[in-house]
N, C-alpha and C. Protein backbone atom coordinates (compact mmCIF):
# COMPACT_ATOMS: atom_id res chain seq x y z
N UNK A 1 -17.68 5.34 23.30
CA UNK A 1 -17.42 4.79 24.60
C UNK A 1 -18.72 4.43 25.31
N UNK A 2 -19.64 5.24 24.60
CA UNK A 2 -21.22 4.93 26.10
C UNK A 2 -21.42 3.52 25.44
N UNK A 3 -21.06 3.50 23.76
CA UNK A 3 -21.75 2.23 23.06
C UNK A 3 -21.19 1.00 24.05
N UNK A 4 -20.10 1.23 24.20
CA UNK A 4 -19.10 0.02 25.24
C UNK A 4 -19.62 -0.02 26.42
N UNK A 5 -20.25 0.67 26.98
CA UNK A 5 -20.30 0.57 28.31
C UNK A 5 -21.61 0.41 28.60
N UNK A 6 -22.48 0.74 27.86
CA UNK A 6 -23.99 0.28 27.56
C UNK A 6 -24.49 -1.25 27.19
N UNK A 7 -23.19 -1.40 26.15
CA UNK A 7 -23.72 -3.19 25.14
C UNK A 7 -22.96 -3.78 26.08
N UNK A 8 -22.40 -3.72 26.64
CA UNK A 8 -21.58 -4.92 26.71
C UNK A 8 -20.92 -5.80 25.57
N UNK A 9 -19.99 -5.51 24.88
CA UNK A 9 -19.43 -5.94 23.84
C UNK A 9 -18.60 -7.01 23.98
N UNK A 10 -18.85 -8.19 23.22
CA UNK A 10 -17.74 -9.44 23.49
C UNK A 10 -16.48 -9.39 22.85
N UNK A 11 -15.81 -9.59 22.98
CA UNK A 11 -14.30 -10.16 22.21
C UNK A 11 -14.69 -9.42 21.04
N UNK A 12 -15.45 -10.50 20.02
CA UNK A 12 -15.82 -10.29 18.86
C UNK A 12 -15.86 -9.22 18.34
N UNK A 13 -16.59 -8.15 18.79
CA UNK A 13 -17.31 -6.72 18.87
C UNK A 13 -16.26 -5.96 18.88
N UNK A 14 -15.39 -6.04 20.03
CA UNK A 14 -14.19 -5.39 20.51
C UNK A 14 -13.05 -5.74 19.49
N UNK A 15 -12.79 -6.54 18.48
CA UNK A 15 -11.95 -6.96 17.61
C UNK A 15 -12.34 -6.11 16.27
N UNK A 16 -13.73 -6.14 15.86
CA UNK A 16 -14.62 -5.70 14.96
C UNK A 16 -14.17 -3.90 14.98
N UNK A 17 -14.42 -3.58 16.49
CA UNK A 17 -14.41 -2.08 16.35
C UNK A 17 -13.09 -1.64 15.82
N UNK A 18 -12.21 -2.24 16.96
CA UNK A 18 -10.61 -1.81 16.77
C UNK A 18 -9.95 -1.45 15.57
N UNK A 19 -10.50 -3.14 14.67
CA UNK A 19 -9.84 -3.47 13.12
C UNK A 19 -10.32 -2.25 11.95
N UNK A 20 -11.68 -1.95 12.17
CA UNK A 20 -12.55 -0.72 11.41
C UNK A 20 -11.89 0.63 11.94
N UNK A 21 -11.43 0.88 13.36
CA UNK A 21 -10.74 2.41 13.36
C UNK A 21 -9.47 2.07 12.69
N UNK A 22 -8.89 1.13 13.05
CA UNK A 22 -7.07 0.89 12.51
C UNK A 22 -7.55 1.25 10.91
N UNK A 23 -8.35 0.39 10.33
CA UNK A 23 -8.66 0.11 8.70
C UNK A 23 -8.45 1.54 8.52
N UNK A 24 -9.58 2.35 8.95
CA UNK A 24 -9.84 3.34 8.69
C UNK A 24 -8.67 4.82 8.21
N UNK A 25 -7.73 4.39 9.20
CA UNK A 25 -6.34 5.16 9.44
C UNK A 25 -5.59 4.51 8.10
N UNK A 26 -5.73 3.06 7.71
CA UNK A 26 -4.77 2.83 6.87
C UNK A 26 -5.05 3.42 5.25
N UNK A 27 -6.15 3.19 4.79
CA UNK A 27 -7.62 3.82 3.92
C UNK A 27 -6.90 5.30 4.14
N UNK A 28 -6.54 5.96 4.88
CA UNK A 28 -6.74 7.47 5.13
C UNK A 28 -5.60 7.71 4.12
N UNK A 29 -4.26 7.17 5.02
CA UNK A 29 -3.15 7.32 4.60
C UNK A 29 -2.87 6.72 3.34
N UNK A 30 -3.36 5.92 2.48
CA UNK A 30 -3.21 5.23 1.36
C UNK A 30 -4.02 6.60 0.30
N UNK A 31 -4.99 7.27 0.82
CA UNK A 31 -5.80 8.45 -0.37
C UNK A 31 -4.25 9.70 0.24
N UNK A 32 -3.70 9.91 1.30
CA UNK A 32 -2.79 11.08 0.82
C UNK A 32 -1.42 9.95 -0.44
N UNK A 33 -1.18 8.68 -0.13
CA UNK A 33 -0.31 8.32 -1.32
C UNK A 33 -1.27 8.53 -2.93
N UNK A 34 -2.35 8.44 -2.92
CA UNK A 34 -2.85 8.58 -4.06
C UNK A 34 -2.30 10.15 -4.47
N UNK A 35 -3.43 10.89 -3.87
CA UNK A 35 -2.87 12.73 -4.02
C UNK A 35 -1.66 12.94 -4.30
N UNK A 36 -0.57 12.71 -3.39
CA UNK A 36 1.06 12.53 -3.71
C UNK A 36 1.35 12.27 -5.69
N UNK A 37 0.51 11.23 -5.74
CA UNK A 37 0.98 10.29 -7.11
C UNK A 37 0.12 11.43 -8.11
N UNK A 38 -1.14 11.63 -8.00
CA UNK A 38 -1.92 12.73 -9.20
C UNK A 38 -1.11 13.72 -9.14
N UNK A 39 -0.34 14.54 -7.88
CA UNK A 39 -0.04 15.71 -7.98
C UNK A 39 1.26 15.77 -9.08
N UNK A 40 1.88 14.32 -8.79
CA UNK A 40 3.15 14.29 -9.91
C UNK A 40 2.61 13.82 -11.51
N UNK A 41 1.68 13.52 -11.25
CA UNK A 41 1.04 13.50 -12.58
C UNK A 41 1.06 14.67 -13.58
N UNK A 42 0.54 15.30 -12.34
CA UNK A 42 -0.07 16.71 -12.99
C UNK A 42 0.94 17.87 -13.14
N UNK A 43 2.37 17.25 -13.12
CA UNK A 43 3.45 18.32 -13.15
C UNK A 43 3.46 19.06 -14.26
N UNK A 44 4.25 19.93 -14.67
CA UNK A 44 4.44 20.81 -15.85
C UNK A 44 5.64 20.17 -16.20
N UNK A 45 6.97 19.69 -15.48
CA UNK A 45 7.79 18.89 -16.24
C UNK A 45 7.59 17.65 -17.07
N UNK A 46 8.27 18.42 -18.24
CA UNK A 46 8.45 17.18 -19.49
C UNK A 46 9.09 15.91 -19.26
N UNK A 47 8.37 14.47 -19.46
CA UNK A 47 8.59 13.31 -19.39
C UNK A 47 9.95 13.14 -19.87
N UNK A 48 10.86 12.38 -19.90
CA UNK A 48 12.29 12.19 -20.55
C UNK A 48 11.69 10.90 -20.96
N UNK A 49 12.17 10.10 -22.09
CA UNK A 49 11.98 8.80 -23.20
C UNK A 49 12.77 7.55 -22.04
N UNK A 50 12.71 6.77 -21.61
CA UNK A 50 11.44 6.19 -21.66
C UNK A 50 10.14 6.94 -20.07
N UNK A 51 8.91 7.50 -20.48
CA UNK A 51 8.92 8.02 -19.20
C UNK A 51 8.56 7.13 -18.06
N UNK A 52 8.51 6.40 -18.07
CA UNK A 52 7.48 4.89 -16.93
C UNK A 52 8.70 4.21 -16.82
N UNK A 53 9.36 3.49 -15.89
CA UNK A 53 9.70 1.79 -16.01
C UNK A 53 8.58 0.98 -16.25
N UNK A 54 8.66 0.11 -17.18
CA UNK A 54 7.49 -1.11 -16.71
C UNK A 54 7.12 -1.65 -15.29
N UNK A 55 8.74 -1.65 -14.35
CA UNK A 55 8.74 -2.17 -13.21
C UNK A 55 7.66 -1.40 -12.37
N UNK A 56 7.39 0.37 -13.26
CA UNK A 56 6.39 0.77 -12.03
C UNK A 56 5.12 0.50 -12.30
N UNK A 57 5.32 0.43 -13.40
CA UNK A 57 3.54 -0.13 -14.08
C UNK A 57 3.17 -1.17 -13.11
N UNK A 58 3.99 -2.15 -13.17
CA UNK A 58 3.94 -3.91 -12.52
C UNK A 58 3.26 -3.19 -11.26
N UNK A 59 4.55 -2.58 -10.40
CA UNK A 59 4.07 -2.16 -9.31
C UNK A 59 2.82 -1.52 -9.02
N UNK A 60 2.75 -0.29 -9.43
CA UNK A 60 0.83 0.09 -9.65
C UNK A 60 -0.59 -0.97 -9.34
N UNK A 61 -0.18 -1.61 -10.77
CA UNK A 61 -0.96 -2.67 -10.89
C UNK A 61 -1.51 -3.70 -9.79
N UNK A 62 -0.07 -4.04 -8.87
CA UNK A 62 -0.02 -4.77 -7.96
C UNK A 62 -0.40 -4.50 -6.35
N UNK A 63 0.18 -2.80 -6.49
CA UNK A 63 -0.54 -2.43 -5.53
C UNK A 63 -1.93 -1.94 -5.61
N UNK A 64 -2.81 -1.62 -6.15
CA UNK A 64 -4.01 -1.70 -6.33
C UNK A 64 -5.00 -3.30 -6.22
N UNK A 65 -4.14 -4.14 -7.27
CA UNK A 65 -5.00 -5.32 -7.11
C UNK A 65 -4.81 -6.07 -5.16
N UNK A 66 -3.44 -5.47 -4.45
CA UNK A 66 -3.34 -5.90 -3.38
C UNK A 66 -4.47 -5.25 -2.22
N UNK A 67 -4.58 -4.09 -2.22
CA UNK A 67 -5.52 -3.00 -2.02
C UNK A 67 -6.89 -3.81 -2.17
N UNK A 68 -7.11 -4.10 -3.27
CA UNK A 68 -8.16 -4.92 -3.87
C UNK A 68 -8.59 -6.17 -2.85
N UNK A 69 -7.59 -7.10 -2.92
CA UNK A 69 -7.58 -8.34 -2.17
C UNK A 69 -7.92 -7.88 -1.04
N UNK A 70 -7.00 -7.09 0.01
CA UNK A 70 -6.98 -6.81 1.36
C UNK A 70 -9.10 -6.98 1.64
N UNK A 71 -9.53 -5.77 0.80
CA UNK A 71 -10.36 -5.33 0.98
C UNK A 71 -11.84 -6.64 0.59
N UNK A 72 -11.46 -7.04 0.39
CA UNK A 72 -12.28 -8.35 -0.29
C UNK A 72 -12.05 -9.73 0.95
N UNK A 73 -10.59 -9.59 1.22
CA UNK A 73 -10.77 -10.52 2.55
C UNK A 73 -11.20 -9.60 4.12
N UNK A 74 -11.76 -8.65 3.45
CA UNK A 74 -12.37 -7.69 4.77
C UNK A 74 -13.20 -8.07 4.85
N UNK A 75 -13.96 -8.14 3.71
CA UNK A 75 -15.70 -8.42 3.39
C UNK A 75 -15.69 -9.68 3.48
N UNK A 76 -15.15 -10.46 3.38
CA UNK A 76 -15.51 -11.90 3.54
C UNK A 76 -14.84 -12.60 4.93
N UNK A 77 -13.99 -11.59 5.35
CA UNK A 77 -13.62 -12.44 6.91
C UNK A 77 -12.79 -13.33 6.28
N UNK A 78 -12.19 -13.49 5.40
CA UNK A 78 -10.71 -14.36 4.63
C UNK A 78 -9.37 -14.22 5.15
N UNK A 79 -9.22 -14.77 6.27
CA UNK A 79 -7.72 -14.91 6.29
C UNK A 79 -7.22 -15.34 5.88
N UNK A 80 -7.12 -16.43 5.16
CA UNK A 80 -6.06 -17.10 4.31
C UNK A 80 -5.63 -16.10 3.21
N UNK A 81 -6.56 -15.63 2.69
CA UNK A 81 -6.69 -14.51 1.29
C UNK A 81 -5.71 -13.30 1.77
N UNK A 82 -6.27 -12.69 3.07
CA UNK A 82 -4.97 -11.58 3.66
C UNK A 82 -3.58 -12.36 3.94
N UNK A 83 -3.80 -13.65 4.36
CA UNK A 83 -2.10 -13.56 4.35
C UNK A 83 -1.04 -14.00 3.37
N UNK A 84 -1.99 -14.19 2.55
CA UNK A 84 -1.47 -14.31 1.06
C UNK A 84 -0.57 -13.04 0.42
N UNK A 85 -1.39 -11.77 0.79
CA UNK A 85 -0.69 -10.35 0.69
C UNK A 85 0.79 -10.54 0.87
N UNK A 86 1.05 -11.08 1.91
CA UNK A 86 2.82 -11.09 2.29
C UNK A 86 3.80 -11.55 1.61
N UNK A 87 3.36 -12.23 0.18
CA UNK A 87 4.25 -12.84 -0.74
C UNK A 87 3.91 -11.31 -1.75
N UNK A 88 2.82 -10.93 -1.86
CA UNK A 88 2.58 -9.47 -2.63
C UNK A 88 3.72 -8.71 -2.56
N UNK A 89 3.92 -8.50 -1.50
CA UNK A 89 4.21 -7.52 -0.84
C UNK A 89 6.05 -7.62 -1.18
N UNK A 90 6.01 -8.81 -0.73
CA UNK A 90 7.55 -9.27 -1.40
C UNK A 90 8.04 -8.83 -2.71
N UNK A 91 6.83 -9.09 -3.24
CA UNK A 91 7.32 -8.85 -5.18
C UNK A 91 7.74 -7.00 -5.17
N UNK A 92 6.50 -6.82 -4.22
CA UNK A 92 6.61 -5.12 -4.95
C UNK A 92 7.50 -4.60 -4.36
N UNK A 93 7.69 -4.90 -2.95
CA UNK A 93 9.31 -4.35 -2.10
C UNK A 93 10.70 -4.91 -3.19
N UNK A 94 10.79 -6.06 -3.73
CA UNK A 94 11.80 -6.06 -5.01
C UNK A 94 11.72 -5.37 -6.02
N UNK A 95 10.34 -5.45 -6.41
CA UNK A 95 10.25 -4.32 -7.50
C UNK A 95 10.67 -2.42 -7.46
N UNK A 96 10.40 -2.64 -6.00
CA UNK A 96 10.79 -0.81 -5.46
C UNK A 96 12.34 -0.63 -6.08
N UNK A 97 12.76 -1.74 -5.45
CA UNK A 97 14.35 -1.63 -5.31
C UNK A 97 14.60 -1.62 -6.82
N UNK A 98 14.66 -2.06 -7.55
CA UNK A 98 15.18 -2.36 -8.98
C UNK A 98 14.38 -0.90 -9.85
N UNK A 99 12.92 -0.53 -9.74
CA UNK A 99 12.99 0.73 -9.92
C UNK A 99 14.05 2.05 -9.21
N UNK A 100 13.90 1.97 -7.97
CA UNK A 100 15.07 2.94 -7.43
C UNK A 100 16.36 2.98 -8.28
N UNK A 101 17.13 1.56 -8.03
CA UNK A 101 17.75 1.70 -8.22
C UNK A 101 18.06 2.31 -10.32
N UNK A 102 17.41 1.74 -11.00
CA UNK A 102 17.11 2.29 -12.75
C UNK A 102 17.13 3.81 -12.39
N UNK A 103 15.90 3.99 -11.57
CA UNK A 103 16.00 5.95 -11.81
C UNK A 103 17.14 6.26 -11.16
N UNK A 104 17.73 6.05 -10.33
CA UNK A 104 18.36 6.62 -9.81
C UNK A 104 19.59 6.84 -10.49
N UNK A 105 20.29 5.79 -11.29
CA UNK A 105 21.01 5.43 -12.60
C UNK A 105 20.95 6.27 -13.44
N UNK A 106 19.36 6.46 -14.32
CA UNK A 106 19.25 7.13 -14.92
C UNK A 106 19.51 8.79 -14.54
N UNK A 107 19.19 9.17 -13.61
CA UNK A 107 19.03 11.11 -13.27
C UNK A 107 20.81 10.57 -12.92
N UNK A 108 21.85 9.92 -13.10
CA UNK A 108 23.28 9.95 -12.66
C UNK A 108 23.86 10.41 -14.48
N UNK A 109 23.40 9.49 -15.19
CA UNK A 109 23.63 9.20 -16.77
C UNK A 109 23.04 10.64 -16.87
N UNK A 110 22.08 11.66 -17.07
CA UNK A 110 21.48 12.34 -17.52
C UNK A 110 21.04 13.46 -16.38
N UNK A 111 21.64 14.52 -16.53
CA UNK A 111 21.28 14.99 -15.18
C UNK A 111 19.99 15.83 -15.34
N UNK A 112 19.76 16.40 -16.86
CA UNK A 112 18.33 17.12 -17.13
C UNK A 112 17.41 16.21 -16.78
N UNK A 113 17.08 15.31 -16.37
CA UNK A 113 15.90 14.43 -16.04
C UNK A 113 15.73 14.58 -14.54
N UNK A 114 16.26 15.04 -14.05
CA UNK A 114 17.08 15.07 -12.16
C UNK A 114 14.91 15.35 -11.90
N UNK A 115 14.31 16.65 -12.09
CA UNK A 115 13.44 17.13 -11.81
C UNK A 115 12.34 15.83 -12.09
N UNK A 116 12.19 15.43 -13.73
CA UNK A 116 11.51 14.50 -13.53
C UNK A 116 11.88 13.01 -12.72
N UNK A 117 12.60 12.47 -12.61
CA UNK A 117 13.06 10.85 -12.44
C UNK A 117 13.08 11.22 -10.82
N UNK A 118 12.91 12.42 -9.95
CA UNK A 118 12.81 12.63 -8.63
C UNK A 118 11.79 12.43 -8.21
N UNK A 119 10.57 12.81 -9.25
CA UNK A 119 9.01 12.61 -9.32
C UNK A 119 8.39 11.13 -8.91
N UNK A 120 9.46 10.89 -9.77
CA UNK A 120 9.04 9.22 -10.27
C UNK A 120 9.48 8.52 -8.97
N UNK A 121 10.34 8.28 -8.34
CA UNK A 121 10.85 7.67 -7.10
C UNK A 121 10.27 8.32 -6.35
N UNK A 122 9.64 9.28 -6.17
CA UNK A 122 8.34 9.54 -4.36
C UNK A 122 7.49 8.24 -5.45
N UNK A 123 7.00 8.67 -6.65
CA UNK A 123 5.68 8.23 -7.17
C UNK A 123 5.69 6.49 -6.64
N UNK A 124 6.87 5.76 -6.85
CA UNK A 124 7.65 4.55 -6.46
C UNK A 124 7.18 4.44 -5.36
N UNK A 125 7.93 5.40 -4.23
CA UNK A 125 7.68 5.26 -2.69
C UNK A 125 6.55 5.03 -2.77
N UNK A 126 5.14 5.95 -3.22
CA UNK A 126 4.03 6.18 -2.48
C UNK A 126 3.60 4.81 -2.95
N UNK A 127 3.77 3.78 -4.17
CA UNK A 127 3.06 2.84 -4.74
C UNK A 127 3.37 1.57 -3.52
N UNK A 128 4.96 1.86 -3.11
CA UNK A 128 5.57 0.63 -2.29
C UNK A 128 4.64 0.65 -1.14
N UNK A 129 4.70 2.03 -0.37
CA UNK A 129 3.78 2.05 0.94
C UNK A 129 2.09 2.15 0.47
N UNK A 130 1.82 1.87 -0.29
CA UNK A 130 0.01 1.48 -0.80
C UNK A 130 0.08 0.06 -0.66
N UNK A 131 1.05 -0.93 -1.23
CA UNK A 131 0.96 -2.19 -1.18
C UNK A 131 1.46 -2.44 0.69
N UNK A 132 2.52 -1.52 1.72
CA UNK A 132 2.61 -2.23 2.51
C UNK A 132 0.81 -1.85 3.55
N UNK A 133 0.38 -0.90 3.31
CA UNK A 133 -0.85 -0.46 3.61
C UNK A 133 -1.63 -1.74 3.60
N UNK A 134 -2.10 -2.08 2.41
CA UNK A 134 -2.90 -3.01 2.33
C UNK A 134 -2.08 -4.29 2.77
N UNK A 135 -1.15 -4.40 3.33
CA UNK A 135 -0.79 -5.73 4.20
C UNK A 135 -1.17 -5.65 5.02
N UNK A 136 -0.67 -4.45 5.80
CA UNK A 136 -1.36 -3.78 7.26
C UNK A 136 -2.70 -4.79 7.57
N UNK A 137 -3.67 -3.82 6.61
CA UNK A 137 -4.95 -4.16 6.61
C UNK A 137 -5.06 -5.74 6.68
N UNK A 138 -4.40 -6.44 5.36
CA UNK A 138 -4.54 -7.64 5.67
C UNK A 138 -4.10 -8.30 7.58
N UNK A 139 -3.05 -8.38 8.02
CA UNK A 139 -2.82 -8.05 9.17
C UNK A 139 -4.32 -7.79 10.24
N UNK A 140 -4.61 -6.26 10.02
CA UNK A 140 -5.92 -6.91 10.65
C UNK A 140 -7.14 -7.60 10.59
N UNK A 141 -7.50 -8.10 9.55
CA UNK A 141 -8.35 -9.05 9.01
C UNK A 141 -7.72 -10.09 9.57
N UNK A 142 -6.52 -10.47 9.54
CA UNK A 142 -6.38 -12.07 9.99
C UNK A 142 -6.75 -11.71 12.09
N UNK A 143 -6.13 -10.75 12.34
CA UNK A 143 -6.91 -10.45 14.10
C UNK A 143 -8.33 -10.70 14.06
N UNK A 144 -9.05 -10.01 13.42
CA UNK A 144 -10.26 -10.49 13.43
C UNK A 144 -10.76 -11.28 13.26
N UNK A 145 -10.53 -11.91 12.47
CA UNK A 145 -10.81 -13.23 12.19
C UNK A 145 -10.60 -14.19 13.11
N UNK A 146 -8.87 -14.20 13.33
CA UNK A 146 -8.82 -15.46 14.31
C UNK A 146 -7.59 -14.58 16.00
N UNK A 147 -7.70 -13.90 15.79
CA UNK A 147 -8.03 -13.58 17.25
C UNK A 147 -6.18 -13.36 17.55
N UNK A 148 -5.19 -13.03 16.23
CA UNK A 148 -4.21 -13.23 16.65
C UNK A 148 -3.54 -11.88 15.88
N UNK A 149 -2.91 -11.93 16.77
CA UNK A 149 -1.80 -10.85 15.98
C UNK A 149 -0.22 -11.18 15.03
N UNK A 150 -0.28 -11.23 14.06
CA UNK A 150 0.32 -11.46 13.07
C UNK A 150 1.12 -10.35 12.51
N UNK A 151 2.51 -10.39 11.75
CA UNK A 151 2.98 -9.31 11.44
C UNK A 151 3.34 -9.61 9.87
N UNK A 152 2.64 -9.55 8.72
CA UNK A 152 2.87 -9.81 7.70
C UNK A 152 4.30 -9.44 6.62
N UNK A 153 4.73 -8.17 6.98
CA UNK A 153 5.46 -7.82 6.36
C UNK A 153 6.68 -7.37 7.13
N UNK A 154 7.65 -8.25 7.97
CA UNK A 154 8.40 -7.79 8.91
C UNK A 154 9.55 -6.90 8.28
């Protein structure tokens, strides 16, 4: 606060700070979805055949490389690049659903899997909210940038 009231900070400055505490909060909450995901890693329950969907692989993949992007149109002040995220974001919110819905299928068909395939759908959740995270972020990169507030992933 003295920094504010000392510099005199323009628009700019004041957009800059905001977007870096928000970032910061989103970054926070995206390392407890990581922890969430190792801790089911690291279970003692046995995998059931097949143990992955591909659909979550896709997802993973996608939310990381989105994560990726966000953070790359941070560093470069790219809005176009962040609001690109919102078609991301699309794929992997379909992809949630069609995993849900498989495990959920599956622990119905098989009920000894109930412990693992319960794992797997937080593991789902936490991947879906990593990709809406890094929209977020994208979101504020495009404020900063151009001075507007945008809602990428309604």
């Amino acid at each position: 606060m003295r920094l504010i009231a000392t510099q005199q900070p323009v628009a700019s400055d004041m957009r800059r700070l905001i977007v870096a505490v928000e970032i910061a909060g989103k970054l926070e909450r995206i390392a407890d979805y990581a922890k969430g995901i190792a801790r089911m890693a690291l279970r003692d329950t046995p995998a059931p055949e097949p143990a992955l969907p591909a659909e979550m692989e896709r997802m993973a993949r996608m939310a990381m490389a989105m994560l990726q992007k966000a953070l790359d149109a941070l560093v470069a002040r790219d809005s176009a690049t962040a609001e690109m995220l919102a078609a991301d974001d699309d794929e992997v919110d379909d992809l949630y659903e069609r995993v849900e819905t498989m495990l959920t299928h599956q622990m119905a068909q098989n009920p000894l899997t109930v412990a693992w395939v319960s794992g797997l759908l937080f593991v789902a959740h936490y991947l879906e909210r990593v990709a809406d995270r890094a929209t977020n972020i994208g979101e504020r990169v495009v404020y900063l940038v151009k001075a507007q507030v945008v809602e990428l992933n309604p």
